[in-house]
C-alpha atoms as a PDB file:
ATOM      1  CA  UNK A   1      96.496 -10.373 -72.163  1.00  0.00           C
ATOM      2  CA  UNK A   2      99.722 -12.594 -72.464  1.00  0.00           C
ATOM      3  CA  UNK A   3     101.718 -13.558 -69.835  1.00  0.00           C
ATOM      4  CA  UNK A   4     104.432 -11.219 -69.398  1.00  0.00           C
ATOM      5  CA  UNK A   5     107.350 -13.799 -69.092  1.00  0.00           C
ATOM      6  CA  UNK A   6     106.215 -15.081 -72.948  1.00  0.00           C
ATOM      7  CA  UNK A   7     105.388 -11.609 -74.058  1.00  0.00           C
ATOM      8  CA  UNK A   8     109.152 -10.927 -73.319  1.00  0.00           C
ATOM      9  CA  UNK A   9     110.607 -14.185 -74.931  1.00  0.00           C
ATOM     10  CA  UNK A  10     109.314 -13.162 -78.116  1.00  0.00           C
ATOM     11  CA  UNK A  11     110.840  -9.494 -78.193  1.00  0.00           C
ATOM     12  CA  UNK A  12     114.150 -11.361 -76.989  1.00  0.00           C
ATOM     13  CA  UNK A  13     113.634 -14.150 -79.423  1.00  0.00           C
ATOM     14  CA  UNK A  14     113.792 -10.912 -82.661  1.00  0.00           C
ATOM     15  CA  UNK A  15     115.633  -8.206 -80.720  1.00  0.00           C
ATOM     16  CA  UNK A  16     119.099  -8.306 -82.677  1.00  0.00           C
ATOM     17  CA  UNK A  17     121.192  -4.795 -81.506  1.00  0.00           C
ATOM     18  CA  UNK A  18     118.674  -2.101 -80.367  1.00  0.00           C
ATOM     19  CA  UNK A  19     119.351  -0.080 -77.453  1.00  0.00           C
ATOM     20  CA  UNK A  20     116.258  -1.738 -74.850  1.00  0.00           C
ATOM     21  CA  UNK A  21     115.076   0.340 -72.167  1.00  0.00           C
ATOM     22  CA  UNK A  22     112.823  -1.728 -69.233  1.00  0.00           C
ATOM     23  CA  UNK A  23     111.199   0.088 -66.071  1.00  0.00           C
ATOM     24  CA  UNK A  24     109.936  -0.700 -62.577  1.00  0.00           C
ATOM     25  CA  UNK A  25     107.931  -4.128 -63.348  1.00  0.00           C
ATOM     26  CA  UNK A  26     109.687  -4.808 -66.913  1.00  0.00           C
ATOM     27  CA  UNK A  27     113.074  -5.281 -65.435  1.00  0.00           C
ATOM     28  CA  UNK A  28     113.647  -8.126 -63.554  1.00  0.00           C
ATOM     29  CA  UNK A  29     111.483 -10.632 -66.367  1.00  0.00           C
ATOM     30  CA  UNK A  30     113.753  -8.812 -68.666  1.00  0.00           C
ATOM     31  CA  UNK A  31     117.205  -9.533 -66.779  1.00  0.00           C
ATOM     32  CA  UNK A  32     116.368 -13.006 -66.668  1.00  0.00           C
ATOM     33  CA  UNK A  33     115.773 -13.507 -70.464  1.00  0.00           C
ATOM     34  CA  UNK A  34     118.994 -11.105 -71.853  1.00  0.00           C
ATOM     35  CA  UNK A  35     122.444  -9.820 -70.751  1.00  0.00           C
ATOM     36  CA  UNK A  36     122.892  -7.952 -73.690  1.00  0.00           C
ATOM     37  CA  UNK A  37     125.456  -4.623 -73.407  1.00  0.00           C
ATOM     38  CA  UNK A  38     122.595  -2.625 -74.899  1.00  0.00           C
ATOM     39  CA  UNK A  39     120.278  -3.540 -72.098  1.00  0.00           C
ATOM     40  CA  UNK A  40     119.006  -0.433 -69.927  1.00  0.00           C
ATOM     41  CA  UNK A  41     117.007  -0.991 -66.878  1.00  0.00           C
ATOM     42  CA  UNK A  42     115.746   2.665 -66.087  1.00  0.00           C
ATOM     43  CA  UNK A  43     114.111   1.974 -62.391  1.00  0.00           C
ATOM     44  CA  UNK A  44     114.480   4.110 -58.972  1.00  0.00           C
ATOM     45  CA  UNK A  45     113.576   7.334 -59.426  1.00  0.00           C
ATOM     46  CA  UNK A  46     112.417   6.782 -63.204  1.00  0.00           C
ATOM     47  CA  UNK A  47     108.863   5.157 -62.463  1.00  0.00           C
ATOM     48  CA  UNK A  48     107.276   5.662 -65.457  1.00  0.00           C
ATOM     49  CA  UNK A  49     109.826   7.096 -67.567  1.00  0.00           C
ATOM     50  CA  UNK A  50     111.259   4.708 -69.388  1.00  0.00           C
ATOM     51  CA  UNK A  51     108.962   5.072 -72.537  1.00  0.00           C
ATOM     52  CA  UNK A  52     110.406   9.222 -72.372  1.00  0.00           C
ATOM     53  CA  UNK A  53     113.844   8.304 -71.665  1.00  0.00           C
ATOM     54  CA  UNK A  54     114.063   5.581 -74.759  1.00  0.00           C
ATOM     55  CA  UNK A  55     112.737   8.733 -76.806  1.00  0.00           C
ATOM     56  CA  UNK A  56     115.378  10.668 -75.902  1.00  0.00           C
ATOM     57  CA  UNK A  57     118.161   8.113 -76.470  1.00  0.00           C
ATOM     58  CA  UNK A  58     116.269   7.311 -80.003  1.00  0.00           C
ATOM     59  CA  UNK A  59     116.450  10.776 -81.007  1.00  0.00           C
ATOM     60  CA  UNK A  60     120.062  11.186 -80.051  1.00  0.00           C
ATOM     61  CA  UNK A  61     120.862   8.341 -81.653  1.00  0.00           C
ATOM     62  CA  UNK A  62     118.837   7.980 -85.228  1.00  0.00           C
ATOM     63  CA  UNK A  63     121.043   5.835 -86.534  1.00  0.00           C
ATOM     64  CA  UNK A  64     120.315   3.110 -83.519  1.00  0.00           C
ATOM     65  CA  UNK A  65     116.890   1.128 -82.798  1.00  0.00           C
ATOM     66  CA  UNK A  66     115.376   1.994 -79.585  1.00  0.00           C
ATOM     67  CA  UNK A  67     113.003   0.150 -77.902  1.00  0.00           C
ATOM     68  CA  UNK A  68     111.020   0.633 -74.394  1.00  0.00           C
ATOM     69  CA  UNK A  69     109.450  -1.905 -72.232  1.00  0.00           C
ATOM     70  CA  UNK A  70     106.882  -0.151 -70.477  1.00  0.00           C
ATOM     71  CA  UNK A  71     104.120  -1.366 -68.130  1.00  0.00           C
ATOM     72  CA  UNK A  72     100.940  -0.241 -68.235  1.00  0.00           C
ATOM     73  CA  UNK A  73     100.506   1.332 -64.851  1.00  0.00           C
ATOM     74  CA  UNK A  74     104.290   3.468 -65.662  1.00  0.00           C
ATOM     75  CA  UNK A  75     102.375   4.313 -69.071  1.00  0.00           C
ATOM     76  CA  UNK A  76      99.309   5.638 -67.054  1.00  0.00           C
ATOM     77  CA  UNK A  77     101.538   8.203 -65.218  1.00  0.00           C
ATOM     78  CA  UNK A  78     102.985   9.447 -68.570  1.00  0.00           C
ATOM     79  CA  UNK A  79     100.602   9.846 -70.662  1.00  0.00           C
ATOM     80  CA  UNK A  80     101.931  12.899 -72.572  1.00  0.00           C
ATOM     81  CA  UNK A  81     104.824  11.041 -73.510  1.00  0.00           C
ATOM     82  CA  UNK A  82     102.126   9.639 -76.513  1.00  0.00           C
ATOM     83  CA  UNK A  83     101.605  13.658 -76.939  1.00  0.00           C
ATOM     84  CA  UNK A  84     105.194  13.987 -77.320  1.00  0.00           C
ATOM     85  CA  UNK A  85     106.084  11.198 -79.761  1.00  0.00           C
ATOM     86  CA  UNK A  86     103.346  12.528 -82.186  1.00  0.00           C
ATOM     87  CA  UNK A  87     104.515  16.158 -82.395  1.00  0.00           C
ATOM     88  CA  UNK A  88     108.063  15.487 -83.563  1.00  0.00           C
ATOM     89  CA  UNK A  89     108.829  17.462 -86.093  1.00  0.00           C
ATOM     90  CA  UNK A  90     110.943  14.728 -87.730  1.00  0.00           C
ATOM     91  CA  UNK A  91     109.818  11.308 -86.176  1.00  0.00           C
ATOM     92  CA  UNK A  92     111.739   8.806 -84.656  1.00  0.00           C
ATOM     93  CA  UNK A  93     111.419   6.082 -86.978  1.00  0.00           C
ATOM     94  CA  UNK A  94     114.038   4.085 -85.110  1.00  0.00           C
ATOM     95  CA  UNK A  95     111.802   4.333 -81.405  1.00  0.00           C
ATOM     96  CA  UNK A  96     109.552   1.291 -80.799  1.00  0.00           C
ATOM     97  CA  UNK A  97     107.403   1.346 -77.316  1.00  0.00           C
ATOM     98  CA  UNK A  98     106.229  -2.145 -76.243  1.00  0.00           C
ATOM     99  CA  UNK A  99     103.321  -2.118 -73.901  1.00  0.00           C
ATOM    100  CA  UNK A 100     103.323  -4.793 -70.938  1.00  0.00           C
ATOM    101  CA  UNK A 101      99.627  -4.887 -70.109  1.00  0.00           C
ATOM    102  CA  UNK A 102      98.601  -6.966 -67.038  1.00  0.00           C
ATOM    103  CA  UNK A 103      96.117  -4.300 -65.193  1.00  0.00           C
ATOM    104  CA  UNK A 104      98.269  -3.562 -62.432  1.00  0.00           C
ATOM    105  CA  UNK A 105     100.899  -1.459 -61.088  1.00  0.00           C
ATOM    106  CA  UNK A 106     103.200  -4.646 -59.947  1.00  0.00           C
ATOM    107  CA  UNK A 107     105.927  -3.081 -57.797  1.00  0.00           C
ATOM    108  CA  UNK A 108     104.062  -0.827 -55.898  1.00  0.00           C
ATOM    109  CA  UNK A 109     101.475  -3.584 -54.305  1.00  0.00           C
ATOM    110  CA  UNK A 110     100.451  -4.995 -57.029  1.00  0.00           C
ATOM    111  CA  UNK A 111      97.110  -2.931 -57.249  1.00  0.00           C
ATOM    112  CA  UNK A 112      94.873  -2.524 -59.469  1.00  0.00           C
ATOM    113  CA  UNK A 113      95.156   0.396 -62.326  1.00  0.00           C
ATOM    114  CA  UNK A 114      92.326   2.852 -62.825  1.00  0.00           C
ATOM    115  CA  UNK A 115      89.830   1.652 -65.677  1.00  0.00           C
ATOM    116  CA  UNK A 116      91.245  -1.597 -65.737  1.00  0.00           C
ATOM    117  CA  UNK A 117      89.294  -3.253 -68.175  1.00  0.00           C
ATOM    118  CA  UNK A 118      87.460  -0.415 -69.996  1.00  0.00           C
ATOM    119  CA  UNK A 119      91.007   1.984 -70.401  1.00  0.00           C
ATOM    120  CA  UNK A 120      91.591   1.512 -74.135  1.00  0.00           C
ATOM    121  CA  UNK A 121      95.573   2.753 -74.489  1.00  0.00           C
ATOM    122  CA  UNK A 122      94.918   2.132 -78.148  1.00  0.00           C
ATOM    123  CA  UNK A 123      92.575   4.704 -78.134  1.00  0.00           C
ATOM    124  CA  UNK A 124      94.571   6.994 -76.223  1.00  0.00           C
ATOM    125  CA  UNK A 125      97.591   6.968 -78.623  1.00  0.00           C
ATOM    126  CA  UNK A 126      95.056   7.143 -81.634  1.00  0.00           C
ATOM    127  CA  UNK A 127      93.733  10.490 -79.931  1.00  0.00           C
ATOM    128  CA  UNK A 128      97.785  11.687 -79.541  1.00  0.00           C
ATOM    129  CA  UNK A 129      98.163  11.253 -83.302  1.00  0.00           C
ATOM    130  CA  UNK A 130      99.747   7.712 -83.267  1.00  0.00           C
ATOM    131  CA  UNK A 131      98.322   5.324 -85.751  1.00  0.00           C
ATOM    132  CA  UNK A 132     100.491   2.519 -85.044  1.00  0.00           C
END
């Protein structure tokens, strides 16, 4: 695993004018690296819906780059999401989900996600029809 904080640096460091959605544990690291007008930061009620709610903005806007910041513990509890990218019928080719993977869910105490360690997402997407 990288450390979040450098993780971030080097999305910021590329990231020209896409549309970037952060959640719960994403947001505040984010903040501090961009002010951009672009900049979404999808937390309260969306735990774990920020990698959903980029897809929607991607798809309503092809013609704009999307990307999502999600964490892994917000990926956990939207799984289907992976389901759902897969079975467009036309893909969003402009939609790119960034995984923050630490083995925790941060905001909520900091505890430890189930199958930390042995929970391949990798394997998950691969198994939702994503290959990369």
């Amino acid at each position: 695993m990288t450390d979040k904080e450098q993780y971030l640096e080097v999305i910021a460091k590329h990231r020209t004018n896409e549309v970037m959605v952060t959640s719960m544990g994403t947001t505040i690291p984010w903040a501090k690296i961009s002010s951009h007008p672009l900049d979404y930061a999808s937390v309260g009620s969306a735990m774990g819906h920020a990698a959903d709610f980029a897809l929607g903005i991607a798809l309503a806007q092809r013609d704009r780059k999307v990307l999502a910041l999600n964490g892994d513990g917000s990926m956990l509890m939207c799984l289907g999401t992976l389901a759902t990218i897969s079975a467009l019928e036309t893909p969003a080719r402009n939609f790119c989900l960034f995984l923050c993977h630490n083995g925790r869910y941060e905001v909520t105490g900091n505890q430890l996600i189930p199958g930390r360690g042995s929970f391949s997402f990798a394997t998950v997407a691969k198994g939702a029809g994503l290959e990369k």
